[in-house]
Protein backbone atom coordinates (compact mmCIF):
# COMPACT_ATOMS: atom_id res chain seq x y z
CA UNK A 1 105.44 118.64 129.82
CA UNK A 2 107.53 116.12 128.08
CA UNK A 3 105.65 112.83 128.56
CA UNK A 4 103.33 112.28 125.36
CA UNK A 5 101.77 109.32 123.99
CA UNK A 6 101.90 108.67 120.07
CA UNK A 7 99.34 106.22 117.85
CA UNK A 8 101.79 105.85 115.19
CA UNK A 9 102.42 103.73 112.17
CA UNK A 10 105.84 101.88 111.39
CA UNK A 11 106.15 100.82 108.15
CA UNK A 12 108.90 98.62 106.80
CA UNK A 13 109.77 98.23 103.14
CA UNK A 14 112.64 95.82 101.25
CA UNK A 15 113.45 96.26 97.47
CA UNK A 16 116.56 93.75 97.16
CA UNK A 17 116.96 91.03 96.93
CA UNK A 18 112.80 91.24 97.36
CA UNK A 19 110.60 93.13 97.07
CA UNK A 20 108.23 93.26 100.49
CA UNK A 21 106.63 95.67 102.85
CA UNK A 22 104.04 95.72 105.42
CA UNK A 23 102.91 98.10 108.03
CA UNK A 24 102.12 98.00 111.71
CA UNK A 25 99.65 100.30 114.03
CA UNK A 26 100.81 100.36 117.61
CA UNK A 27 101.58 103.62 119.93
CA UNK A 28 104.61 104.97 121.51
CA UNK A 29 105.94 107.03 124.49
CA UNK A 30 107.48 109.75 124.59
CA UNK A 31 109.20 110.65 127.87
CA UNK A 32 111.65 112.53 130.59
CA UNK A 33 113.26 109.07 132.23
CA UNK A 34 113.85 111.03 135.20
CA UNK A 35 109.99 111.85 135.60
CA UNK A 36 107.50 109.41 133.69
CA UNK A 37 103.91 109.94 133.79
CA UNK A 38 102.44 109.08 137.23
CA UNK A 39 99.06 107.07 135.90
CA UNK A 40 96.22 105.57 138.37
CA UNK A 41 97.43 102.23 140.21
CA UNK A 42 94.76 100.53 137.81
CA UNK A 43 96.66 101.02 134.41
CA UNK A 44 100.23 100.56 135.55
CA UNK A 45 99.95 97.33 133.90
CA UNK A 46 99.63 99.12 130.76
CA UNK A 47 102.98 101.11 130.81
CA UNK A 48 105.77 100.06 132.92
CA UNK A 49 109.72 101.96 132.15
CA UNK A 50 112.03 98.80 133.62
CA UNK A 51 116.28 99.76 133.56
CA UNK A 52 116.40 95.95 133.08
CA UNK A 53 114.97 96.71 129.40
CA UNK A 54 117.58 99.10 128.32
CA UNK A 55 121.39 99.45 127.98
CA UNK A 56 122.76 96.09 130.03
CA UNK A 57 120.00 96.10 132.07
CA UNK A 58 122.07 96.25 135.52
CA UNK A 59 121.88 99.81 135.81
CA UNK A 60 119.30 101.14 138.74
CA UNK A 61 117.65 103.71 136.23
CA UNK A 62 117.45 103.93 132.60
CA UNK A 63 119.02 107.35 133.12
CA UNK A 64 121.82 105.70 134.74
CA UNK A 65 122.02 103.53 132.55
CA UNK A 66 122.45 105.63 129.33
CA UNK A 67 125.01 107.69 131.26
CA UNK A 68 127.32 105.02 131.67
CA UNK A 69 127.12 104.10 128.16
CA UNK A 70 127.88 107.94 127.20
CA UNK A 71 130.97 107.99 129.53
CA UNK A 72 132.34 104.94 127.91
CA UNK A 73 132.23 106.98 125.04
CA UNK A 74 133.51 110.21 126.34
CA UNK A 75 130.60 111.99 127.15
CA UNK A 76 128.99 113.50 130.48
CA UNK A 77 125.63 113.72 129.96
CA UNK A 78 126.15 115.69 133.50
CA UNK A 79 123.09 118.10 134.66
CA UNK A 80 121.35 117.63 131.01
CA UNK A 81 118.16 116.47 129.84
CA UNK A 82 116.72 113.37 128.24
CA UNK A 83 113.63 111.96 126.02
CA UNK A 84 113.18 109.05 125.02
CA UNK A 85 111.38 107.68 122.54
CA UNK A 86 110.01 104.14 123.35
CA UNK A 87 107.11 101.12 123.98
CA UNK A 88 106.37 100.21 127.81
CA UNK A 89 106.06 97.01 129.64
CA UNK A 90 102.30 95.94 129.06
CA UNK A 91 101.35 93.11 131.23
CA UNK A 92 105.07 92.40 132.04
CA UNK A 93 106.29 91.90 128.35
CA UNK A 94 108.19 94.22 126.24
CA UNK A 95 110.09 94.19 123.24
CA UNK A 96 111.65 97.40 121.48
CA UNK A 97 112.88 97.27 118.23
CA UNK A 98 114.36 100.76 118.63
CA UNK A 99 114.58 103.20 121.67
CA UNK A 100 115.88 106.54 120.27
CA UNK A 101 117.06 109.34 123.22
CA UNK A 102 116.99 112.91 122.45
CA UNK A 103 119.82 114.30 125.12
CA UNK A 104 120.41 117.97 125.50
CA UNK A 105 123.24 119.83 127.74
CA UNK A 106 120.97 121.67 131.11
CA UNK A 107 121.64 125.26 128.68
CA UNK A 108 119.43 123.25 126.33
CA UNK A 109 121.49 122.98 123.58
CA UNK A 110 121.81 119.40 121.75
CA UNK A 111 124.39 117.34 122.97
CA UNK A 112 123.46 113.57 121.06
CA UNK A 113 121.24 110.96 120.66
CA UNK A 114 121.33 107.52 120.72
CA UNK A 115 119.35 105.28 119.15
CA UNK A 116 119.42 101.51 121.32
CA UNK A 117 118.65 98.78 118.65
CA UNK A 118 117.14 95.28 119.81
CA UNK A 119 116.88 92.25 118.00
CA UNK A 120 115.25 89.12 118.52
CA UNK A 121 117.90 86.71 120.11
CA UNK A 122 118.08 88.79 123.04
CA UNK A 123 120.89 91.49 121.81
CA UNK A 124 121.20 95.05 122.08
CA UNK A 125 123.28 98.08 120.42
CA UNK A 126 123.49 101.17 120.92
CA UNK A 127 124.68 103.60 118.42
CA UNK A 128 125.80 106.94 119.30
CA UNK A 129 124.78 110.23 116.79
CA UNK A 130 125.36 113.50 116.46
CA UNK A 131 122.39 114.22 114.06
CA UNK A 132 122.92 117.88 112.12
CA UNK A 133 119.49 120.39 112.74
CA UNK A 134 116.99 118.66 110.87
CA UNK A 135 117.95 115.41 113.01
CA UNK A 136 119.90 113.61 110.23
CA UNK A 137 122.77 110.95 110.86
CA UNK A 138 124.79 108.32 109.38
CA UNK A 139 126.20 105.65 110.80
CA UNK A 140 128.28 102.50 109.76
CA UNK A 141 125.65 99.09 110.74
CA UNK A 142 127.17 96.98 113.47
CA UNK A 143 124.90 95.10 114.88
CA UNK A 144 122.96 91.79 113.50
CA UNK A 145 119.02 92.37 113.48
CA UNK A 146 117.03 91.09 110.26
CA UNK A 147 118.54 87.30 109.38
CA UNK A 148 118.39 88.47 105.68
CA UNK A 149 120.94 91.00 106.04
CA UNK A 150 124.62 90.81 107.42
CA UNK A 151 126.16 93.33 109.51
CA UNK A 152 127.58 95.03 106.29
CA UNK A 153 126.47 98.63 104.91
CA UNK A 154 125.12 101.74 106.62
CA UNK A 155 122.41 103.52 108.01
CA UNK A 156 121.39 106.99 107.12
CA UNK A 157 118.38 108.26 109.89
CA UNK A 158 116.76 110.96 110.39
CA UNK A 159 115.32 111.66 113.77
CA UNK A 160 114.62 114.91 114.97
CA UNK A 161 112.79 115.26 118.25
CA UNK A 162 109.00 114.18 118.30
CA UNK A 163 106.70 117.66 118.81
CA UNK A 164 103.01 117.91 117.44
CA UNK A 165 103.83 115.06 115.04
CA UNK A 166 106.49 112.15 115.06
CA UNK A 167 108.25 111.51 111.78
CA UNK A 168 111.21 108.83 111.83
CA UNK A 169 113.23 107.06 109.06
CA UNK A 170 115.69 104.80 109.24
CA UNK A 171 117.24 103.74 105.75
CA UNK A 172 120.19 100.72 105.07
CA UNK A 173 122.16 101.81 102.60
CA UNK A 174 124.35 99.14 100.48
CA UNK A 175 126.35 99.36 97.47
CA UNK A 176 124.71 102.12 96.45
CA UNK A 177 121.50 100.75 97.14
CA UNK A 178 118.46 101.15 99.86
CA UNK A 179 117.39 98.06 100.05
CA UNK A 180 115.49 98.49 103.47
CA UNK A 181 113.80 101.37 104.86
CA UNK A 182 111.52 101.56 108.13
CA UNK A 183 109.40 104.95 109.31
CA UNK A 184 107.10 105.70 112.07
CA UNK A 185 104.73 108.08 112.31
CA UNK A 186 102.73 109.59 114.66
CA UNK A 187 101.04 112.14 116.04
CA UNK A 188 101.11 113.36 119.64
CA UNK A 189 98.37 112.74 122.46
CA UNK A 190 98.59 113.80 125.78
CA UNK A 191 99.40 111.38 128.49
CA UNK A 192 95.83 110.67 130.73
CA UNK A 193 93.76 107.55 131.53
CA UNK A 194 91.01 107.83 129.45
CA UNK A 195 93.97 108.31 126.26
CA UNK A 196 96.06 104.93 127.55
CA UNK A 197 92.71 102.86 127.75
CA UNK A 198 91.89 103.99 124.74
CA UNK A 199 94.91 103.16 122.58
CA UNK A 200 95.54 99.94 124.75
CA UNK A 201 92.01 98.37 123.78
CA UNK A 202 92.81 99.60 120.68
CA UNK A 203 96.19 98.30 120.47
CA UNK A 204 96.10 95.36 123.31
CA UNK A 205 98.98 93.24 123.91
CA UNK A 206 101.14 96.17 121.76
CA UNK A 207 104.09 94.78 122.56
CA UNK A 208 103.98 91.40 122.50
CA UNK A 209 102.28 91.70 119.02
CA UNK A 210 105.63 93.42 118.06
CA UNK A 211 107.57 90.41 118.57
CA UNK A 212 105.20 87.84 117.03
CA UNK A 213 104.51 90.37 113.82
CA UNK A 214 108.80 90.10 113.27
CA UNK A 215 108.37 86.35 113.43
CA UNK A 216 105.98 85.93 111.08
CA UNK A 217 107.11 88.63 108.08
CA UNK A 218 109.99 86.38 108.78
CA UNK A 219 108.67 83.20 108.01
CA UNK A 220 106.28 84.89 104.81
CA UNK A 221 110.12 85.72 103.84
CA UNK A 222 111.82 82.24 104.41
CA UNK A 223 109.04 80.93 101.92
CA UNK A 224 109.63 83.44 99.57
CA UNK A 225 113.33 81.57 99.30
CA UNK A 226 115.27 84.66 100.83
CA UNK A 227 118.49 83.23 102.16
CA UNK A 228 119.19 83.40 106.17
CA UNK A 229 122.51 85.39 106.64
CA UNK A 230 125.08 84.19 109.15
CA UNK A 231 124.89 85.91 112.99
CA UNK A 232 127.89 86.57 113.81
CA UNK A 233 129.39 86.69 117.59
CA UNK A 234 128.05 89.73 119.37
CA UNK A 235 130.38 91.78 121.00
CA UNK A 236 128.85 93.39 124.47
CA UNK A 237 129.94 97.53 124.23
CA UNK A 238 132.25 99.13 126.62
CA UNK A 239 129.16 100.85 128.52
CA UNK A 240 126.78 98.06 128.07
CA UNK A 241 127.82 95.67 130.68
């Protein structure tokens, strides 16, 4: 069964031009798109998978959605498979930093993955990897997310496909520097009610406290005098429409 549910711990760390880090409890989902986890009437108000929330939102499925995005890039994702990595509506609010998707060809064998990035003015990017065996890419940064960096440098990530445990990084690289780094962690749970209650009273209002944790590291950063860097026009992708 592919759906899983994952307490986890993201962790974000700067060293230039400050030094600052912090860490965040919250729980993620892993699952097939095509087939998410059928839960009781009661707790679909916990976890909710909306195609408005991903790629340009005007897709009828998230599925559909991340195939038209792959054929604007040259790619049939066809009769193949797909996991994704990602937080659920909870009381009709969601907000997802990063949605990674594991896709395989229907023989199984890895095809890409694509990790879609959100920031806080209501953006989205998707960038498109072909991550070697132990699920490491590189990628030139496009896409505007902290205010304190520009859209200059590159990402190296490593995400191989969540099993027992989930282990992600995701490291800017910049002159020859790393000034930012941000991991997740997990391990896996299986997908039932008593597990959802559980890490939802644990964790309640997951994803709103997402957005209002980004707001206020940003503010404890503003006083720290870190300068705001420029957001530049954002470009919709061929795919993304």
């Amino acid at each position: 069964m592919v759906n899983a549910l994952y307490p986890c711990t993201i962790a974000h760390a700067r060293s230039a031009p400050v030094t600052y880090a912090f860490r965040h409890r919250t729980y993620l989902w892993l699952i097939d798109p095509d087939g998410p986890p059928p839960l009781p009437a009661a707790l679909r108000v916990l976890a909710r998978f909306d195609p408005r929330d991903h790629f340009g939102g005007t897709a009828p499925t998230i599925r559909a959605g991340l195939s038209r995005f792959l054929a604007a890039n040259g790619i049939d994702l066809a009769d193949g498979t797909v996991r994704m990595l990602t937080q659920a509506r909870v009381f009709g609010h969601v907000f997802n930093p990063l949605t990674v998707y594991w896709c395989r060809r229907a023989d199984g064998t890895p095809l890409c993955t694509v990790a879609e990035v959100h920031n806080t003015y209501g953006e989205r990017h998707c960038y498109l990897l072909r991550p070697d065996a132990a699920g490491r890419a590189s990628t030139e940064k496009e896409f505007y997310v902290s205010p304190f960096f520009g859209v200059d440098g590159a990402y190296r990530m490593r995400l191989p496909e969540p099993g027992p445990r989930l282990e992600l990084a995701v490291h800017l690289e910049r002159a020859g520097m790393r000034p930012f780094t941000a991991t997740v962690r997990g391990v896996r749970r299986p997908v039932t009610p008593r597990v959802l209650l559980r890490l939802a009273l644990r964790h309640p209002w997951s994803t709103a406290v997402v957005s209002i944790a980004i707001r206020l590291h940003g503010i404890r950063l503003l006083l720290r005098g870190l300068p705001v860097r420029r957001r530049p026009r954002h470009t919709v992708q061929e795919g993304m429409q």
